[in-house]
Protein backbone atom coordinates (compact mmCIF):
# COMPACT_ATOMS: atom_id res chain seq x y z
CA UNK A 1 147.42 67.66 130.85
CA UNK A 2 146.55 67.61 127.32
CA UNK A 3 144.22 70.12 125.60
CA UNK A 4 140.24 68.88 124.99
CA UNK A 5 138.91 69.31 122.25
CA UNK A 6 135.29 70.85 120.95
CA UNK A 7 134.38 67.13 120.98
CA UNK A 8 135.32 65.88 123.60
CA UNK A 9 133.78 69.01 125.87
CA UNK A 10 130.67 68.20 123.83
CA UNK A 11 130.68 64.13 124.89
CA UNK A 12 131.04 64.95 128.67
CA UNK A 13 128.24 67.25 128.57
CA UNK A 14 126.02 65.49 125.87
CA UNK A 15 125.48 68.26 123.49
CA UNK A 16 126.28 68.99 120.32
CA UNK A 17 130.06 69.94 119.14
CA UNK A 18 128.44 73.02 117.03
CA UNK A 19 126.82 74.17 120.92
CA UNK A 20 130.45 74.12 122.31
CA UNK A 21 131.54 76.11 118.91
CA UNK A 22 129.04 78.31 119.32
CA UNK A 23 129.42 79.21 122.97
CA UNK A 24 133.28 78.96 122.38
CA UNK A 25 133.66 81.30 119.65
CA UNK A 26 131.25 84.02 120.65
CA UNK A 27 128.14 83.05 118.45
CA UNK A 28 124.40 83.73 119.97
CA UNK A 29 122.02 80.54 120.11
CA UNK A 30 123.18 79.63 123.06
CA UNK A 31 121.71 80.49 127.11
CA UNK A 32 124.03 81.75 129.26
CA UNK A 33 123.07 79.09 131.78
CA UNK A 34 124.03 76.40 129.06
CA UNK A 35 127.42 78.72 128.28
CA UNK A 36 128.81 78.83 131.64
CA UNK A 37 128.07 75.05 131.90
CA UNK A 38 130.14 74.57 128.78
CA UNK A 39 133.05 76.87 129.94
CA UNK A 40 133.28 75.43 132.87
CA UNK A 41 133.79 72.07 131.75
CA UNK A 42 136.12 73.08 128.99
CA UNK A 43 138.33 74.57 132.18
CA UNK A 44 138.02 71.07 133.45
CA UNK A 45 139.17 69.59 130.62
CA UNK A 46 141.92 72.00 130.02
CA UNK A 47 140.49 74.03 126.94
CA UNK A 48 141.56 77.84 127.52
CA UNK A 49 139.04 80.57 127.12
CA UNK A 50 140.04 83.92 126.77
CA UNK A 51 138.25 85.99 129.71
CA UNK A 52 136.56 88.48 126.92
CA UNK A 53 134.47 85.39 125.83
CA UNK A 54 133.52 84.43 129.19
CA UNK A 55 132.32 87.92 129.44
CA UNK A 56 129.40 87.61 126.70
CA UNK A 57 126.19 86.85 127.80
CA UNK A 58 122.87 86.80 125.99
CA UNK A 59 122.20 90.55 126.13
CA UNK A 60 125.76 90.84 124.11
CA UNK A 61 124.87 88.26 121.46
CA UNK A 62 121.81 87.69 118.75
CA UNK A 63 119.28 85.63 120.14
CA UNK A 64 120.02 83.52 117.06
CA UNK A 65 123.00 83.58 114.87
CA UNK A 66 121.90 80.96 111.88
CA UNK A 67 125.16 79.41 110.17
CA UNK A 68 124.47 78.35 106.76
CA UNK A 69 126.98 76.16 104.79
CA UNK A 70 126.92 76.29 100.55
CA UNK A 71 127.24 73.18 98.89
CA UNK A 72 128.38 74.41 95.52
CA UNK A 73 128.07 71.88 92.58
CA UNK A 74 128.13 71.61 88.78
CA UNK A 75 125.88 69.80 86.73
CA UNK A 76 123.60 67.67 89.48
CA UNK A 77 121.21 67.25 87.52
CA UNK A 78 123.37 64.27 85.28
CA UNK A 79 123.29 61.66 88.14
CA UNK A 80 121.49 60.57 90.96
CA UNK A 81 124.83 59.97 92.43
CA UNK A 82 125.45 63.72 93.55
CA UNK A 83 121.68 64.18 94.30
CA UNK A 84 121.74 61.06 96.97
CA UNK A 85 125.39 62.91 98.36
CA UNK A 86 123.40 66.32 98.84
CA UNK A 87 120.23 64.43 100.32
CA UNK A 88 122.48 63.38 103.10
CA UNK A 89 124.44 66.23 103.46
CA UNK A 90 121.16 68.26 104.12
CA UNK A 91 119.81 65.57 106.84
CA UNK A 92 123.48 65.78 108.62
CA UNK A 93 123.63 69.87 108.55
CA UNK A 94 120.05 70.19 109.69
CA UNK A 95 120.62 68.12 112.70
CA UNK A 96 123.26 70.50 114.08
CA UNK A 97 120.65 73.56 113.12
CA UNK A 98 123.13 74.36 109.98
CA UNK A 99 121.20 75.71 106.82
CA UNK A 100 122.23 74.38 103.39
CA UNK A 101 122.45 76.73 100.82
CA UNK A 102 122.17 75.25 97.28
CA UNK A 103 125.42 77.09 94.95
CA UNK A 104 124.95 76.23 91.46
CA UNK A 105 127.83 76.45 89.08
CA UNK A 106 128.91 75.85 85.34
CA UNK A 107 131.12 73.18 84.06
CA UNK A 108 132.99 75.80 82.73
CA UNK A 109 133.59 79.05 83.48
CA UNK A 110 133.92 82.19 81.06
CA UNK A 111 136.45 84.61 80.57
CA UNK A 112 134.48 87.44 82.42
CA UNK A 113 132.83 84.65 84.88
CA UNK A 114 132.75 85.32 88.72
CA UNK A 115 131.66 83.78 91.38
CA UNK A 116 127.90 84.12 92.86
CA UNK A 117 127.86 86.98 95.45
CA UNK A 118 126.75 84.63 97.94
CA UNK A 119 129.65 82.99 98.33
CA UNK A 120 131.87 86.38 98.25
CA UNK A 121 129.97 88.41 100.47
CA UNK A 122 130.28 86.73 103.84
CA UNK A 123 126.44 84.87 103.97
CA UNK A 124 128.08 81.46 104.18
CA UNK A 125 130.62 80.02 107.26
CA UNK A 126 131.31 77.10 105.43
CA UNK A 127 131.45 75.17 101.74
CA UNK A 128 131.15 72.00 100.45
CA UNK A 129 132.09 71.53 96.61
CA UNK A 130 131.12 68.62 94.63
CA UNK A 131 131.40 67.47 90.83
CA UNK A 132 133.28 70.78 90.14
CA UNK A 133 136.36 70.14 87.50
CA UNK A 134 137.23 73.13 86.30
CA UNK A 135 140.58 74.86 86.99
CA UNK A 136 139.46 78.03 86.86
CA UNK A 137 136.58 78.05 89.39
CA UNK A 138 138.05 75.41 91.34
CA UNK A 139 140.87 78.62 91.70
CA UNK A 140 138.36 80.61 92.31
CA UNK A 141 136.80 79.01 94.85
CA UNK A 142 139.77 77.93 96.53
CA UNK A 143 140.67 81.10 97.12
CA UNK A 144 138.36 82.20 99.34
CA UNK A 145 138.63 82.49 103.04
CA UNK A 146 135.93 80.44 104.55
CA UNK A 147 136.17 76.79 105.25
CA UNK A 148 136.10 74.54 102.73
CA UNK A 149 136.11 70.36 101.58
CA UNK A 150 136.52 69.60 98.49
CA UNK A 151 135.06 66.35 96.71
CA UNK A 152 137.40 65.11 94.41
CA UNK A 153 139.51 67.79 92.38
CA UNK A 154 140.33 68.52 88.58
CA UNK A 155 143.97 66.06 88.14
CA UNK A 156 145.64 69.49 87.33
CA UNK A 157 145.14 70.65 90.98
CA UNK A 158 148.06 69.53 93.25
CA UNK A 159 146.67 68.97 97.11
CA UNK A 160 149.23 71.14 98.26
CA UNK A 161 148.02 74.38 96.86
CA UNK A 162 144.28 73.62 98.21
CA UNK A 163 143.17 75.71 101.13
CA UNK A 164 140.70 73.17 102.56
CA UNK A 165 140.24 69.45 103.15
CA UNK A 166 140.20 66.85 100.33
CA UNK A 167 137.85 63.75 100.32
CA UNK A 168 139.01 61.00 97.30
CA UNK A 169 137.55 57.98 96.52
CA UNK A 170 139.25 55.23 96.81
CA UNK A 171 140.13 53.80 92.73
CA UNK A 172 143.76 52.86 92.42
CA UNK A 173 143.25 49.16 94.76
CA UNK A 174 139.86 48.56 93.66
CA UNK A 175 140.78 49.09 89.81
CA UNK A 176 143.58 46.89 90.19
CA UNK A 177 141.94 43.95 92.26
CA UNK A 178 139.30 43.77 89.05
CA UNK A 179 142.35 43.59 86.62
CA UNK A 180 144.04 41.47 88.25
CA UNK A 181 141.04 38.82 88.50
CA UNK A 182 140.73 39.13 84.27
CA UNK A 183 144.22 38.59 84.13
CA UNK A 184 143.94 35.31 86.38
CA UNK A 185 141.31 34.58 84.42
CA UNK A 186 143.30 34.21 81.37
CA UNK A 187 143.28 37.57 79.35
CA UNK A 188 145.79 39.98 79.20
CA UNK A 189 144.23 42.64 75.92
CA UNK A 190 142.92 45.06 78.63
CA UNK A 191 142.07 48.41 77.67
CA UNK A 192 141.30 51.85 79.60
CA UNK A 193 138.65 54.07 79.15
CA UNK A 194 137.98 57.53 81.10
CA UNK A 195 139.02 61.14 81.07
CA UNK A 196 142.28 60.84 83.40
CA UNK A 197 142.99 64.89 83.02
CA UNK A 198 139.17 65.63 84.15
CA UNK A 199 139.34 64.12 88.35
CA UNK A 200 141.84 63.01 90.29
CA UNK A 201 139.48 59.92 90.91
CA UNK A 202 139.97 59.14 87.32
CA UNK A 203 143.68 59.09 87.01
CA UNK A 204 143.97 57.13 90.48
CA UNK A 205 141.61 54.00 88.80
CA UNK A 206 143.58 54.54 85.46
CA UNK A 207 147.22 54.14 88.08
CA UNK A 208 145.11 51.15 89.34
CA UNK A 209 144.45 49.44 86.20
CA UNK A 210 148.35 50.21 84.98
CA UNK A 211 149.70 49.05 88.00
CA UNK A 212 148.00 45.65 87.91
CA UNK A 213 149.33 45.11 84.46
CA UNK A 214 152.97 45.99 85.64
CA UNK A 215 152.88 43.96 88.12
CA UNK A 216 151.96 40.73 86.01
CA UNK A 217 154.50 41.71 83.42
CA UNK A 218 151.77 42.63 80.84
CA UNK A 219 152.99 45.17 78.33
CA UNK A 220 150.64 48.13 78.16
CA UNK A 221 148.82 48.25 74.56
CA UNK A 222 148.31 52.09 74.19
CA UNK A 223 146.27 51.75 71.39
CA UNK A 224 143.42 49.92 74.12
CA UNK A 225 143.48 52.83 75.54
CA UNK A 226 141.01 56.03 75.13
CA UNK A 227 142.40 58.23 78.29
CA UNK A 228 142.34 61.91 76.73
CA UNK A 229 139.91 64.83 77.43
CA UNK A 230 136.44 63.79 76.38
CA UNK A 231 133.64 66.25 75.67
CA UNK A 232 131.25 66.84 78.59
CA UNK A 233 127.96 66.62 76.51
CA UNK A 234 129.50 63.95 73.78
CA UNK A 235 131.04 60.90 75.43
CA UNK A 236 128.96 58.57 74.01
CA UNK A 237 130.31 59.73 70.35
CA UNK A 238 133.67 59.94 71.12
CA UNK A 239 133.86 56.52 72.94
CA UNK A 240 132.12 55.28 69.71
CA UNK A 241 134.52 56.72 67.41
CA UNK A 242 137.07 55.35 69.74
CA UNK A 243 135.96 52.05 69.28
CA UNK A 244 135.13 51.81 65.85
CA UNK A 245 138.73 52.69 64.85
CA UNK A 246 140.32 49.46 66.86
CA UNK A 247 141.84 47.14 64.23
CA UNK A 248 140.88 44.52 66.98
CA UNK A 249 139.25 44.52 70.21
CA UNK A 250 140.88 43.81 73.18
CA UNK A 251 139.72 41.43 75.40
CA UNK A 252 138.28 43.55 78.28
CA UNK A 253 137.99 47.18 79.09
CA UNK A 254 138.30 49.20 82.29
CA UNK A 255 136.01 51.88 82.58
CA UNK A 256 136.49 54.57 84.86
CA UNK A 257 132.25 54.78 85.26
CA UNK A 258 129.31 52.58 85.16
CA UNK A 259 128.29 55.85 82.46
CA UNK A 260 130.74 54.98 80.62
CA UNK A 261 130.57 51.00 81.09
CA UNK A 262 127.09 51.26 79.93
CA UNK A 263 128.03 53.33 76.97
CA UNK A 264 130.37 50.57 76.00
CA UNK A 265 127.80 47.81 76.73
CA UNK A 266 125.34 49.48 74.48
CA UNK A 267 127.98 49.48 71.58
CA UNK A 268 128.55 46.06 71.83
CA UNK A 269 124.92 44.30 72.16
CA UNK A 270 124.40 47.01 68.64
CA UNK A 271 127.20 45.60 67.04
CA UNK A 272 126.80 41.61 68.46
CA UNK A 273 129.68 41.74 70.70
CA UNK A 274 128.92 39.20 73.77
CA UNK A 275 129.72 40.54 77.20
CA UNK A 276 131.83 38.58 78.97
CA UNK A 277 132.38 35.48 76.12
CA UNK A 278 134.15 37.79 73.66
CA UNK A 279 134.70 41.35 75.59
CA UNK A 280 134.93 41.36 79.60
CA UNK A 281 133.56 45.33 81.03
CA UNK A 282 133.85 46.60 84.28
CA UNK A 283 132.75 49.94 85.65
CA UNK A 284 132.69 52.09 88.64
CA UNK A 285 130.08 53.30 91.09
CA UNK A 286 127.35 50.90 91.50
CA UNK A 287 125.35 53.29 89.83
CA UNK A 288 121.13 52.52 89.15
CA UNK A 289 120.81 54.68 86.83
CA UNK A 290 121.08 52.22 83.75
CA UNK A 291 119.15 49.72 82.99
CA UNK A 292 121.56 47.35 81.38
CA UNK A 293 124.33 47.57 83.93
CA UNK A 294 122.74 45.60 86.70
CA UNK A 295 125.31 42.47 85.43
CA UNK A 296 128.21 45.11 85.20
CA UNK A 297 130.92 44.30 87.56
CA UNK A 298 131.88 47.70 89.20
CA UNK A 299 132.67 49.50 92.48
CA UNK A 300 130.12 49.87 95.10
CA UNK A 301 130.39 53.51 96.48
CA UNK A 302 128.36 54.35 99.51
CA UNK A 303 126.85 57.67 99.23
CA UNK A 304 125.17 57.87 102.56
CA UNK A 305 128.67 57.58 104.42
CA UNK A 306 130.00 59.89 101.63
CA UNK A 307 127.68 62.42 102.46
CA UNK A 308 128.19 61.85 106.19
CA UNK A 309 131.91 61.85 105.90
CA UNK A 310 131.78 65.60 104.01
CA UNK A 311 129.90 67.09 106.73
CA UNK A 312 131.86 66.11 110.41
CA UNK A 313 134.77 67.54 108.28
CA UNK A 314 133.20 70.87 107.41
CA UNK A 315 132.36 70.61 110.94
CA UNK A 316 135.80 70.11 112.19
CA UNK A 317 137.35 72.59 109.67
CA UNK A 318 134.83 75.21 110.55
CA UNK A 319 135.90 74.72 114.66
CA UNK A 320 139.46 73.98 113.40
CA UNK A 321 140.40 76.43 110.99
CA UNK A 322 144.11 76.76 111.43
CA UNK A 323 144.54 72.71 111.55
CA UNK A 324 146.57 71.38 108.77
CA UNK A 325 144.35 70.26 105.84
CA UNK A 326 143.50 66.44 105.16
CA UNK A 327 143.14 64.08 102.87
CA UNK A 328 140.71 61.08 103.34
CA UNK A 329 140.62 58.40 101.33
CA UNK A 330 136.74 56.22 101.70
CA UNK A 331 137.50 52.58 100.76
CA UNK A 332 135.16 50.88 98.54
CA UNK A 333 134.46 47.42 97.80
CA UNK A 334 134.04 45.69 94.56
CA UNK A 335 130.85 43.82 93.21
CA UNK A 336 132.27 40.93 90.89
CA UNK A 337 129.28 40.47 88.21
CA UNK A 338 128.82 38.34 85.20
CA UNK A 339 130.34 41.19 82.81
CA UNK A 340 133.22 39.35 83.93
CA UNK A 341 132.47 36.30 85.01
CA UNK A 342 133.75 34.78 81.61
């Protein structure tokens, strides 16, 4: 008979898979009348319990063991995006009675930087880590021995050396369905922009937009393309310098961002460029932030599900810690918009 699992035990007895955890891994916040019901139907189900758990009742535990998770995160405060991602992280974790711990950290990290003692000294049983790109505390955190999902990674960081789950975005098919509909549309001077060495979600939209072009037979015009390390606080110069050196413009441009989409259609509506009729820009992110990108055609991520999707793996990772780590890829649809539409 095969082996339940957490979730399953949960199901049958309509509780919650962190209850089962709890009462199946020794943590108080659970009754005994409510543990024995759970061991006995994980002996049901065929889930083995060592007899020294069954032993523990209430009088052995603390009448309340609070887990807390750390959702550790550089620079927020730039987008909405990550804010609406931790909004429903928060909602998820507090209905299985899990704290959230705010972890701020810098974009970069200094020679003599170390991580915040709370994430070091035990007070978290779980971490979440979002919009962090740095190598060094990315090693950092990596490194430590509590469970862990990563959202997105710095390109530098190969999967197999992460010790915890990895959640992507999914860029390569969407980026390459919206070149592919320019180049059936009759132009074939496409350009890239985006930071490909900065996230793994960035080079996977560039591998998009270069497949699409390979597989039409379109020779890749290098000089379109602006995919080098871009300054964190000075994109919109360098993207401007970038474009004020082109000989020509292409026909269209890629972006790997709406930020970076609206960067681009602020150059051009300075310098009379008409969006679509002389240069076609598309983004990514659906993003609501800026106020001239409502006509941008882009990427629609959904945050809520994002959020969602972050937490029941923290969850599983945290009951299945010795479970070979994952990555999942959330699928994303694209929103054709006059940018476009030429």
């Amino acid at each position: 008979m095969k082996k339940a699992t957490m979730q399953e035990i949960a199901d049958a007895l309509n509780i919650s898979r962190v209850t089962v955890w709890k009462a199946l891994s020794s943590h108080g916040g659970v009754s005994d009348d409510l543990r024995m019901k759970i061991f006995k139907k994980a002996e049901e189900m065929n889930y083995n319990i060592p007899e020294a758990i069954k032993s523990f009742s209430s009088e052995a535990l603390p009448k309340e063991e609070p887990i807390t998770v750390s959702v550790a995160v550089s620079r927020p405060e730039t987008s909405m995006f990550w804010m609406k991602i931790i909004h429903r992280l928060a909602k998820d974790l507090l209905k299985h009675n899990i704290n959230l711990l705010y972890t701020y950290l810098p974009t970069k990290a200094a020679s003599n930087y170390v991580l915040p003692t709370v994430l070091t000294n035990q007070s978290v049983q779980g971490m979440i880590i979002l919009n962090v790109y740095d190598t060094k505390i990315l090693s950092m955190l990596n490194s430590l021995s509590i469970p862990k999902v990563f959202m997105d990674v710095a390109t530098q960081i190969p999967f197999e050396s992460l010790q915890g789950d990895l959640v992507l975005l999914e860029g390569k098919r969407c980026v390459s369905q919206i070149v592919d509909t320019i180049i059936k549309r009759g132009r074939t001077k496409i350009g890239f922009i985006g930071d490909i060495n900065y996230a793994l979600t960035n080079y996977e939209r560039y591998d998009g937009f270069l497949n699409a072009m390979y597989q039409s037979n379109i020779p890749i015009n290098h000089k379109y393309n602006f995919t080098g390390s871009i300054g964190i606080d000075t994109y919109q110069e360098e993207i401007e310098a970038f474009l004020d050196q082109l000989d020509e413009k292409p026909e269209a441009f890629v972006c790997a961002s709406d930020y970076i989409g609206h960067i681009l259609l602020q150059y051009c509506s300075r310098h009379k460029i008409r969006v679509p009729q002389d240069i076609a820009i598309s983004g990514y992110d659906n993003n609501p932030e800026y106020n001239d990108t409502e006509n941008l055609t882009t990427v629609q991520v959904q945050n809520e599900t994002i959020g969602k999707r972050l937490v029941a793996q923290l969850l599983y990772r945290m009951e299945n810690p010795d479970a070979s780590y994952e990555i999942i890829t959330i699928n994303s649809k694209v929103e054709f918009r006059k940018s476009t539409d030429f």
